[in-house]
Protein backbone atom coordinates (compact mmCIF):
# COMPACT_ATOMS: atom_id res chain seq x y z
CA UNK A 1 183.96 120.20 -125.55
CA UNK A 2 181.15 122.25 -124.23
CA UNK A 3 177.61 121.43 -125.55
CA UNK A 4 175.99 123.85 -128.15
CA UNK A 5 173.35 126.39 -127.44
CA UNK A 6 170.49 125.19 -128.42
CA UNK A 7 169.13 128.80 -129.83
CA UNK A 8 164.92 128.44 -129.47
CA UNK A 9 165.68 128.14 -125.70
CA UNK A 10 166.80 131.58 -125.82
CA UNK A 11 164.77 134.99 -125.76
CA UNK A 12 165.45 138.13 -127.31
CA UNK A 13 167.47 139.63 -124.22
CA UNK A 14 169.15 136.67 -124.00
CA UNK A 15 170.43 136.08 -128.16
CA UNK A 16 171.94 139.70 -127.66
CA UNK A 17 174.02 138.52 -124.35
CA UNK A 18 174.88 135.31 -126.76
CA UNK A 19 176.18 137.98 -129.73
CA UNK A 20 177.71 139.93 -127.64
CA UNK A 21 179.50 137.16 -125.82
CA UNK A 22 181.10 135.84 -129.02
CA UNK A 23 181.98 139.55 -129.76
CA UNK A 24 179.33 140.77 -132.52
CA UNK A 25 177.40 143.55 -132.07
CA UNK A 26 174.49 143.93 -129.97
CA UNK A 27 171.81 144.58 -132.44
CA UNK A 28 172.84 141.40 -134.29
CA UNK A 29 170.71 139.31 -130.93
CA UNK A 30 167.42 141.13 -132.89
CA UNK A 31 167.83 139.73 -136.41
CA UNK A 32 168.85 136.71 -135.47
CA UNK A 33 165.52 136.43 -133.28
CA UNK A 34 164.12 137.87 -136.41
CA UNK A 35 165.33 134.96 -138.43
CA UNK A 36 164.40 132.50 -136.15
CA UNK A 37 161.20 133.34 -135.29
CA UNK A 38 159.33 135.02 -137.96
CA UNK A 39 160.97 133.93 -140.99
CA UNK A 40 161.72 130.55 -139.36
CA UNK A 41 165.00 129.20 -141.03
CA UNK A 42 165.87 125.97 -140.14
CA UNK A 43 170.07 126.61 -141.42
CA UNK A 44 171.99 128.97 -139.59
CA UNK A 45 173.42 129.61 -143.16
CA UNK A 46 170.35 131.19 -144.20
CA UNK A 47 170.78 134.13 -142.22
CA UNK A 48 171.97 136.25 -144.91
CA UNK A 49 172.29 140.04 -143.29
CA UNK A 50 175.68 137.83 -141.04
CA UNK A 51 178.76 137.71 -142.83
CA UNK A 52 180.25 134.51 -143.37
CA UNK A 53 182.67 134.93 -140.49
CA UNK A 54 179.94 135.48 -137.83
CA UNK A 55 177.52 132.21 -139.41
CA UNK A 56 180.81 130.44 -139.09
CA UNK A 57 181.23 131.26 -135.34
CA UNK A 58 177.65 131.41 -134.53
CA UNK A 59 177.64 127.66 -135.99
CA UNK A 60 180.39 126.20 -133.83
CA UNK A 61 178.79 127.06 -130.50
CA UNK A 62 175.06 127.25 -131.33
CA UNK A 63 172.30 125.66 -133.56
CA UNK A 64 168.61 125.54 -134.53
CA UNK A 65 166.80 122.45 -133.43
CA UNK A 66 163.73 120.70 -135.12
CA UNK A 67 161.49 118.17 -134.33
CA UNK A 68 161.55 115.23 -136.63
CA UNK A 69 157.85 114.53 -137.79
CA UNK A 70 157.25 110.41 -137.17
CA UNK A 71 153.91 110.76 -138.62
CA UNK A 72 151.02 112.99 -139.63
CA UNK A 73 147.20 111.77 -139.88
CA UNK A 74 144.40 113.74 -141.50
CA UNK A 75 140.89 113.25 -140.44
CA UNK A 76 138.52 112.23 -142.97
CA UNK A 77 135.91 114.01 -141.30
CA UNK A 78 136.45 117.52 -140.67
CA UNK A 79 140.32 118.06 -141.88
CA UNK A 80 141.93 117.98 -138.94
CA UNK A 81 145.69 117.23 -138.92
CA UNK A 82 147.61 115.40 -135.99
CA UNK A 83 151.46 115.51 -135.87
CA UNK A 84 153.26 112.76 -133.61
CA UNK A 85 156.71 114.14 -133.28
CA UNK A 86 159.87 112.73 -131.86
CA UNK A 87 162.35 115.16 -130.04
CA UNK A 88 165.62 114.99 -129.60
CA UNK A 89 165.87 112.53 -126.80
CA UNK A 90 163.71 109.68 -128.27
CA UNK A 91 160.60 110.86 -126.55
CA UNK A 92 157.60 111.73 -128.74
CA UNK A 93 154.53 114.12 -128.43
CA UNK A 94 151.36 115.12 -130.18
CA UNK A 95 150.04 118.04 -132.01
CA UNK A 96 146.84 118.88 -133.34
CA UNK A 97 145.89 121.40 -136.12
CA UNK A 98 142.39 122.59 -136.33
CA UNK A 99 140.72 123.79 -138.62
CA UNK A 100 137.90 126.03 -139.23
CA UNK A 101 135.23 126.92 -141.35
CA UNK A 102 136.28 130.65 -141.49
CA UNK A 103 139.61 129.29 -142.44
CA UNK A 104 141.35 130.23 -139.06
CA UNK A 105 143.34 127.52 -137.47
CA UNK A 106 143.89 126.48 -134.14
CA UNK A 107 146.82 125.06 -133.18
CA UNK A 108 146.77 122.67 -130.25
CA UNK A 109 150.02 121.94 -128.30
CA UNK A 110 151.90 120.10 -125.93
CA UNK A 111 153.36 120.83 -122.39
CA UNK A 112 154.97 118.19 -121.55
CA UNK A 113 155.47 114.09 -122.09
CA UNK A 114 152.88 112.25 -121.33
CA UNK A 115 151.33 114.26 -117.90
CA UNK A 116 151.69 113.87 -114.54
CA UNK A 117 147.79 114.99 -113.46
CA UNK A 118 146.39 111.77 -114.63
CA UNK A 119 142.68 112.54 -115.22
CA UNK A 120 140.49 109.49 -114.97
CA UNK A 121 139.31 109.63 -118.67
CA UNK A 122 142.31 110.50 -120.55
CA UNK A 123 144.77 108.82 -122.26
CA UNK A 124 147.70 110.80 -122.04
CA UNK A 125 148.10 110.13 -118.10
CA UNK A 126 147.80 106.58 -118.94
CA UNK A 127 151.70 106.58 -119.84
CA UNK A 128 152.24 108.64 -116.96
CA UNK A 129 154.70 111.38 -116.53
CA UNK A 130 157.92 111.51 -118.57
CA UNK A 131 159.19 115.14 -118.17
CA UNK A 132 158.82 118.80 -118.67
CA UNK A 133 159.26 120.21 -122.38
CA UNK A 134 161.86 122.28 -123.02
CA UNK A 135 161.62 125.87 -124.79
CA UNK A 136 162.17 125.18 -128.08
CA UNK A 137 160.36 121.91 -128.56
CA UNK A 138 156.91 123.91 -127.17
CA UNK A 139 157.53 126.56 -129.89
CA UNK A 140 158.86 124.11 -132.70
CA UNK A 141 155.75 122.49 -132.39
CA UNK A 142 154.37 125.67 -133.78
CA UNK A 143 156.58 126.77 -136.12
CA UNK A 144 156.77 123.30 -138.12
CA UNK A 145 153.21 123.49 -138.56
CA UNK A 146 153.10 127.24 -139.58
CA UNK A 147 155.87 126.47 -141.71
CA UNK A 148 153.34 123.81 -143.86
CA UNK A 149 150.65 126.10 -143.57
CA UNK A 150 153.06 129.09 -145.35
CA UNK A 151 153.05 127.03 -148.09
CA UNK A 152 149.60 126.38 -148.43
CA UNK A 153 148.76 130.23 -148.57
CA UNK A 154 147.69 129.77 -144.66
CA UNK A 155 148.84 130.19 -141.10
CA UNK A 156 148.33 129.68 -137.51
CA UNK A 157 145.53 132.21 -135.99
CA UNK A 158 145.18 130.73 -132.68
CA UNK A 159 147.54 128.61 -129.94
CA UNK A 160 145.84 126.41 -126.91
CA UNK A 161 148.14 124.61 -124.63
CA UNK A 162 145.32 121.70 -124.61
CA UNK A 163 147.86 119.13 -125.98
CA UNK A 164 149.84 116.85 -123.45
CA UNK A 165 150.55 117.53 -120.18
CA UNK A 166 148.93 120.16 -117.19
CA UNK A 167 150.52 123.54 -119.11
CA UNK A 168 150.83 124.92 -115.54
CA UNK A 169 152.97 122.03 -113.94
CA UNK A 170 155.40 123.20 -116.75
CA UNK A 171 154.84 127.22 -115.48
CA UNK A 172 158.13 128.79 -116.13
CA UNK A 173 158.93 126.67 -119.87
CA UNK A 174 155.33 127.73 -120.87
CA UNK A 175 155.71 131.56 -119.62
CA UNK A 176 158.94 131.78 -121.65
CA UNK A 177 157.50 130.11 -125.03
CA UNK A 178 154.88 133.07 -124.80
CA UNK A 179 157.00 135.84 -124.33
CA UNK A 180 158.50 134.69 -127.59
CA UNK A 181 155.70 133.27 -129.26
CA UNK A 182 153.71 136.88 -128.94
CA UNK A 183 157.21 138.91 -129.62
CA UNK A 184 156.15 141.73 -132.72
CA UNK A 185 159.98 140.54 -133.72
CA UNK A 186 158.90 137.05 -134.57
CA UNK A 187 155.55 135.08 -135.02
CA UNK A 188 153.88 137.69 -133.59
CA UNK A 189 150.84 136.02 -132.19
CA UNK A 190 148.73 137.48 -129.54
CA UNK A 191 148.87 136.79 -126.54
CA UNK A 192 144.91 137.49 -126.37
CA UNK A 193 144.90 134.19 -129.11
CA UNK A 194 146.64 132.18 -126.70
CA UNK A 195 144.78 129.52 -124.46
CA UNK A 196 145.85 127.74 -120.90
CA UNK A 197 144.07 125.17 -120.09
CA UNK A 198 144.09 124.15 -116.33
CA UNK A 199 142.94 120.97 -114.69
CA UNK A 200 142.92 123.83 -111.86
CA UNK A 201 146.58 124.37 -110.38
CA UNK A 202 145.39 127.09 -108.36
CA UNK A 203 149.23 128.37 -106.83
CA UNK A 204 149.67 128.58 -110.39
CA UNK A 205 146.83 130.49 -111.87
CA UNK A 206 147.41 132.71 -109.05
CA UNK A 207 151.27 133.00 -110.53
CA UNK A 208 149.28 133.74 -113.52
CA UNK A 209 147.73 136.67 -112.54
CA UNK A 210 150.58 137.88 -110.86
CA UNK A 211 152.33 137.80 -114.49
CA UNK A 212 149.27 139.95 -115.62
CA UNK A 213 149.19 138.32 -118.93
CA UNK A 214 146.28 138.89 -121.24
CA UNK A 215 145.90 135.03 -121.94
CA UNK A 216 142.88 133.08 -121.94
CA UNK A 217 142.22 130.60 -119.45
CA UNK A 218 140.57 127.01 -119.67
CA UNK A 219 139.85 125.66 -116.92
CA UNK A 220 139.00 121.50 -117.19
CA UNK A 221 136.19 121.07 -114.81
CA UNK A 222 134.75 118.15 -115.48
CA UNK A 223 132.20 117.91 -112.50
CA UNK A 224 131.50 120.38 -109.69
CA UNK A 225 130.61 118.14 -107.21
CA UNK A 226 134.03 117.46 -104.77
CA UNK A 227 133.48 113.88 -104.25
CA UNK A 228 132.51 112.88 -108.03
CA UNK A 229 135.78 115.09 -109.54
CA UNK A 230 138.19 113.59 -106.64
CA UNK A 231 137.50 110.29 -108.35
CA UNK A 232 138.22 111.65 -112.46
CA UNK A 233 140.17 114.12 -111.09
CA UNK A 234 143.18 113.43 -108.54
CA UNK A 235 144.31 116.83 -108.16
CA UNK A 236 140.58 117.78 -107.15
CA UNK A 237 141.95 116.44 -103.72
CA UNK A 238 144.69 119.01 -103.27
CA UNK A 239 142.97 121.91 -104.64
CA UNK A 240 139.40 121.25 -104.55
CA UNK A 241 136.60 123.05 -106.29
CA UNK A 242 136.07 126.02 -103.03
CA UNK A 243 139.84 126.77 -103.84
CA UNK A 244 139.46 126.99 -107.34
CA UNK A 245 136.26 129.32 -107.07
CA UNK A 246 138.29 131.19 -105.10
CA UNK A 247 141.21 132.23 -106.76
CA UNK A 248 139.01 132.38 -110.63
CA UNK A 249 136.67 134.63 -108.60
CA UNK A 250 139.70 136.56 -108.13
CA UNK A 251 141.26 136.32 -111.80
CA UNK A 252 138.16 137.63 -113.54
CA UNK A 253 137.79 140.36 -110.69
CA UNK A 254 141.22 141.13 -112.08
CA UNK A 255 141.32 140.76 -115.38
CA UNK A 256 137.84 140.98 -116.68
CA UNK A 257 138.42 138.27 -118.94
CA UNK A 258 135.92 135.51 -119.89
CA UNK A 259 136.47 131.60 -117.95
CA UNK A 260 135.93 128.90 -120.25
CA UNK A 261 134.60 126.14 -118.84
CA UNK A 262 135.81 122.37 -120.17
CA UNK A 263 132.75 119.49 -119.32
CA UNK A 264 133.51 116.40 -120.82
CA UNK A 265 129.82 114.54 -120.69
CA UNK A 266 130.45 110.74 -119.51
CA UNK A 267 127.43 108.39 -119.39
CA UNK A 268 125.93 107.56 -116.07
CA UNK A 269 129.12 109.88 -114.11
CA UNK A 270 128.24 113.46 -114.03
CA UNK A 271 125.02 114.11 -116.88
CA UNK A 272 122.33 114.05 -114.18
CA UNK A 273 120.03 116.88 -113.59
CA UNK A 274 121.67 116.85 -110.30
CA UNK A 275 125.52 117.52 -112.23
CA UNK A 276 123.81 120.24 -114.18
CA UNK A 277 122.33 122.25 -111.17
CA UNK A 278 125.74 121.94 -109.23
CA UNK A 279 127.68 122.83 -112.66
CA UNK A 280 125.10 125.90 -113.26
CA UNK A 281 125.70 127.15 -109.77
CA UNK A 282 129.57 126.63 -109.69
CA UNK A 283 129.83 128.81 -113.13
CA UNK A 284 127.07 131.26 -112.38
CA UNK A 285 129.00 134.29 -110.87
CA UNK A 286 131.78 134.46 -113.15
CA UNK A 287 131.32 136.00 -117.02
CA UNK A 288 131.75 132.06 -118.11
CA UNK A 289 131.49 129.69 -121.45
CA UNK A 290 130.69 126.33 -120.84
CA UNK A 291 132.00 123.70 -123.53
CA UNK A 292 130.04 120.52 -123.11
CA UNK A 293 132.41 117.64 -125.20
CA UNK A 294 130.88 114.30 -125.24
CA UNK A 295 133.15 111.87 -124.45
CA UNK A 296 135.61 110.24 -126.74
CA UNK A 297 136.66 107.03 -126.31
CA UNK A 298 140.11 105.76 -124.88
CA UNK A 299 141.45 102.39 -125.05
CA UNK A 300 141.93 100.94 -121.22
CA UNK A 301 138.49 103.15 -119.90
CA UNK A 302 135.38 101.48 -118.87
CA UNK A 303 133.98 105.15 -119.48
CA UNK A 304 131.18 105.61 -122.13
CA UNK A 305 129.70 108.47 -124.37
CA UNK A 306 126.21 109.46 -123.26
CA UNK A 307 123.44 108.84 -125.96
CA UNK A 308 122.49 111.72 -127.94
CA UNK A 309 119.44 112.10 -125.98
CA UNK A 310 121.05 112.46 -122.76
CA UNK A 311 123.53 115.09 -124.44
CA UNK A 312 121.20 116.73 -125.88
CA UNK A 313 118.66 117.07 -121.93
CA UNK A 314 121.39 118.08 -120.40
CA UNK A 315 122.41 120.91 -123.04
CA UNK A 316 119.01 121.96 -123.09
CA UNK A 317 118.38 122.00 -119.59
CA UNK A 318 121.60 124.19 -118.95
CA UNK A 319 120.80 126.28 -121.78
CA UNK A 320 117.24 127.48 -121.01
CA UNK A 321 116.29 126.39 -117.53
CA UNK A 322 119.42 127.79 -116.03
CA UNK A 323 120.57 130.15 -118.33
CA UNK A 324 124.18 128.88 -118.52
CA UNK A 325 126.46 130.26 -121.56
CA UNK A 326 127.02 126.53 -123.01
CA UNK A 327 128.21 124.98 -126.10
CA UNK A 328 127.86 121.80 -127.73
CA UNK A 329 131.46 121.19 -129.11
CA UNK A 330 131.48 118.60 -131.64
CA UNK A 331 134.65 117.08 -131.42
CA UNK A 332 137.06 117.18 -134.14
CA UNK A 333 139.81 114.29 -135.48
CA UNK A 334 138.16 111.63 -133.06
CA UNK A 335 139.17 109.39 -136.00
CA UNK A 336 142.26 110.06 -135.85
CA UNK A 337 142.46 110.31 -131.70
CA UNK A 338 143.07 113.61 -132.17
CA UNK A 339 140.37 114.63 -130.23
CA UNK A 340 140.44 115.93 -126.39
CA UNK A 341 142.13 113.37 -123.77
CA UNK A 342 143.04 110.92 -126.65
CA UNK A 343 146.87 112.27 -126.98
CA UNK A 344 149.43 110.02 -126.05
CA UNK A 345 153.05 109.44 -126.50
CA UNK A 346 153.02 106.60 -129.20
CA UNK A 347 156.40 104.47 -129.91
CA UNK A 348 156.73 104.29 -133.32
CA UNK A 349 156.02 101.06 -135.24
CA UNK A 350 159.15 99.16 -136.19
C-alpha cells in the first residue's frame, strides 16, 4: 500500500494536479487550499463544498497532519507563550509567540531540529543537527497557534524564522512554506511581515535575491571582527564577514530594503569600545537596524550577561558617538527559555 499524501506539503499548483489525478475537477485543488489554509480544518470531513464521494476518496490517499502540542509555558513576565511540539517522527521543536503592546503578535518559528550552524552561545546547536523540517510541520507551527489565537479574538501579524535551525540551510522547505504562507487563498500573510534570519549563508542570501522576494532579512552578526566571530561563530570561517558585506551590499543595492542587524552583548567577548567601532563601521553603509540583546543564559556556557552598565556604554556609545540605528531589545520569555539561542529540542519527561 502506497503511503498517503501528506496534503500541507503540497502548494496550490500542486493540490489541483492531486484533484485532478483522482479525477475531480480542477478548481476543486483551490478550495481545498482554501480549507486548509485559511480556514484551517484539521478533518478532511469538514470540507463541506466536496460531496461525500470525493471526502471519501480524497481520505483514502491523502490527509491533514498536526503537530501534537507536548507542552506550552507562559511567561510570567511579559506574556509570552512557548510551544514544544512533537512531530510525527518522535522529534520535537520549539515555538515562540510574542506578544506586543499594540496587540500584534509575532510568531517565532522553527527551521529545522536542533541546527547544524552551532553558534558558540546557543543552545539549540548544543543537540546538534537532527534534520531538515518538512513543509507542513514549518507551516503547522503557524497555523496551531493562529488557530488558539482565533479563539481569543486575535491572530498572527508577523512570522520570523528565528526559531531552530539556520532557515537558509533548509532553503528550498522554507521558500515553499512562504509561497503558501503569503498565498491571498489562505493565511494570507505578507511576505513584507515575514523575517529570515541568517547566521550569514551567503550562496544562499544570494539565492535569495535571485528569488526577488520582498522578505526581511536578519542577519546574526554577533561580532565584526573575523577572528572574535570565527570562535562564536563556525561558519564565520567559510563565509567570513568581507563575503557577507559583499553580497548584503548587493541585496540592499537590490532591493532597497532595510538589514537588521542581530548583536547578542556577551561580557568580556565583543562589548569593548573596540567591538563597537568595528560593529559601527561594518553596518555603516547599508540602511541598517542594529538589535543589541544582552545575553541570556544557557545551561553548558561559560558565557555571561554584561552588567547593565556595560550594556548600557556600549548602547550609548553606538547611539550618539557613532550614530548607529541601535536598539536595546529587552528580551522576552527568558523565564521560560523562550528567549533568543535558548530553543532546544527537549525529550519529554516520562
Amino acid at each position: 500500500m502506497s503511503e498517503k499524501i501528506n496534503l500541507l506539503n503540497l502548494n496550490q499548483q500542486e493540490l489541483e494536479e492531486l484533484v485532478i489525478s483522482l479525477g475531480m475537477k480542477k478548481f476543486y485543488g483551490k478550495q481545498i487550499f482554501n480549507w486548509l489554509h485559511q480556514k484551517i480544518v484539521r478533518d478532511l470531513n469538514e470540507i463541506t463544498n466536496l460531496s461525500l464521494k470525493d471526502r471519501e476518496l480524497l481520505s483514502e490517499k491523502a490527509y491533514i497532519p498536526f503537530l501534537n502540542l507536548l507542552k506550552q509555558q507562559v511567561s510570567k513576565i511579559d506574556k509570552t507563550e512557548k510551544f514544544l511540539f512533537k512531530l510525527e517522527d518522535g522529534n520535537t521543536i520549539e515555538t515562540v509567540l510574542l506578544r506586543h503592546k499594540d496587540k500584534r503578535n509575532t510568531l517565532c518559528i522553527s527551521s529545522q531540529v536542533g541546527c547544524p550552524v552551532k553558534c558558540a552561545f546557543c543552545a539549540t546547536g548544543q543537540d546538534g543537527f537532527v534534520r531538515n523540517l518538512d513543509v507542513n510541520e514549518i507551516i503547522n507551527q503557524v497555523y496551531t497557534v493562529e488557530r488558539r489565537l482565533t479563539k481569543q479574538g486575535s491572530n498572527i501579524n508577523n512570522i520570523v524564522f528565528m526559531g531552530m535551525g539556520e532557515p537558509l540551510l533548509n532553503l528550498s522547505n522554507v521558500l515553499k512554506a512562504l509561497d503558501i504562507l503569503s498565498n491571498e487563498n489562505g493565511i494570507n500573510i505578507s511576505k513584507r511581515k515575514i523575517t529570515i534570519s541568517t547566521s550569514g549563508i551567503v550562496p544562499n542570501i544570494e539565492k535569495i535575491l535571485l528569488e526577488k522576494l520582498p522578505i526581511e532579512l536578519a542577519i546574526s552578526l554577533h561580532s565584526a571582527i573575523n577572528a572574535k566571530r570565527d570562535m562564536i561563530i563556525p561558519v564565520n570561517r567559510s563565509y567570513p564577514l568581507e563575503d557577507l558585506y559583499a553580497i548584503l551590499q548587493e541585496y540592499q543595492r537590490q532591493t532597497k530594503r532595510r538589514i537588521s542587524f542581530e548583536y547578542i552583548m556577551i561580557n568580556d567577548f565583543n562589548v569593548s569600545d573596540i567591538d563597537a567601532n568595528a560593529l559601527a563601521d561594518f553596518v555603516h553603509e547599508f540602511d541598517h537596524v542594529v538589535n543589541l540583546i544582552p545575553y541570556n543564559p544557557v545551561a553548558g556556557t561559560e558565557f555571561e550577561r554584561p552588567s547593565e552598565k556595560k550594556i548600557e556604554k556600549f548602547f550609548t556609545f553606538l547611539k550618539d558617538v557613532r550614530k548607529v540605528n541601535v536598539t536595546l531589545r529587552r528580551e522576552k520569555g527568558t523565564d521560560i527559555d523562550g528567549a533568543c539561542g535558548q530553543l532546544r529540542q527537549k525529550a519529554p519527561k516520562k
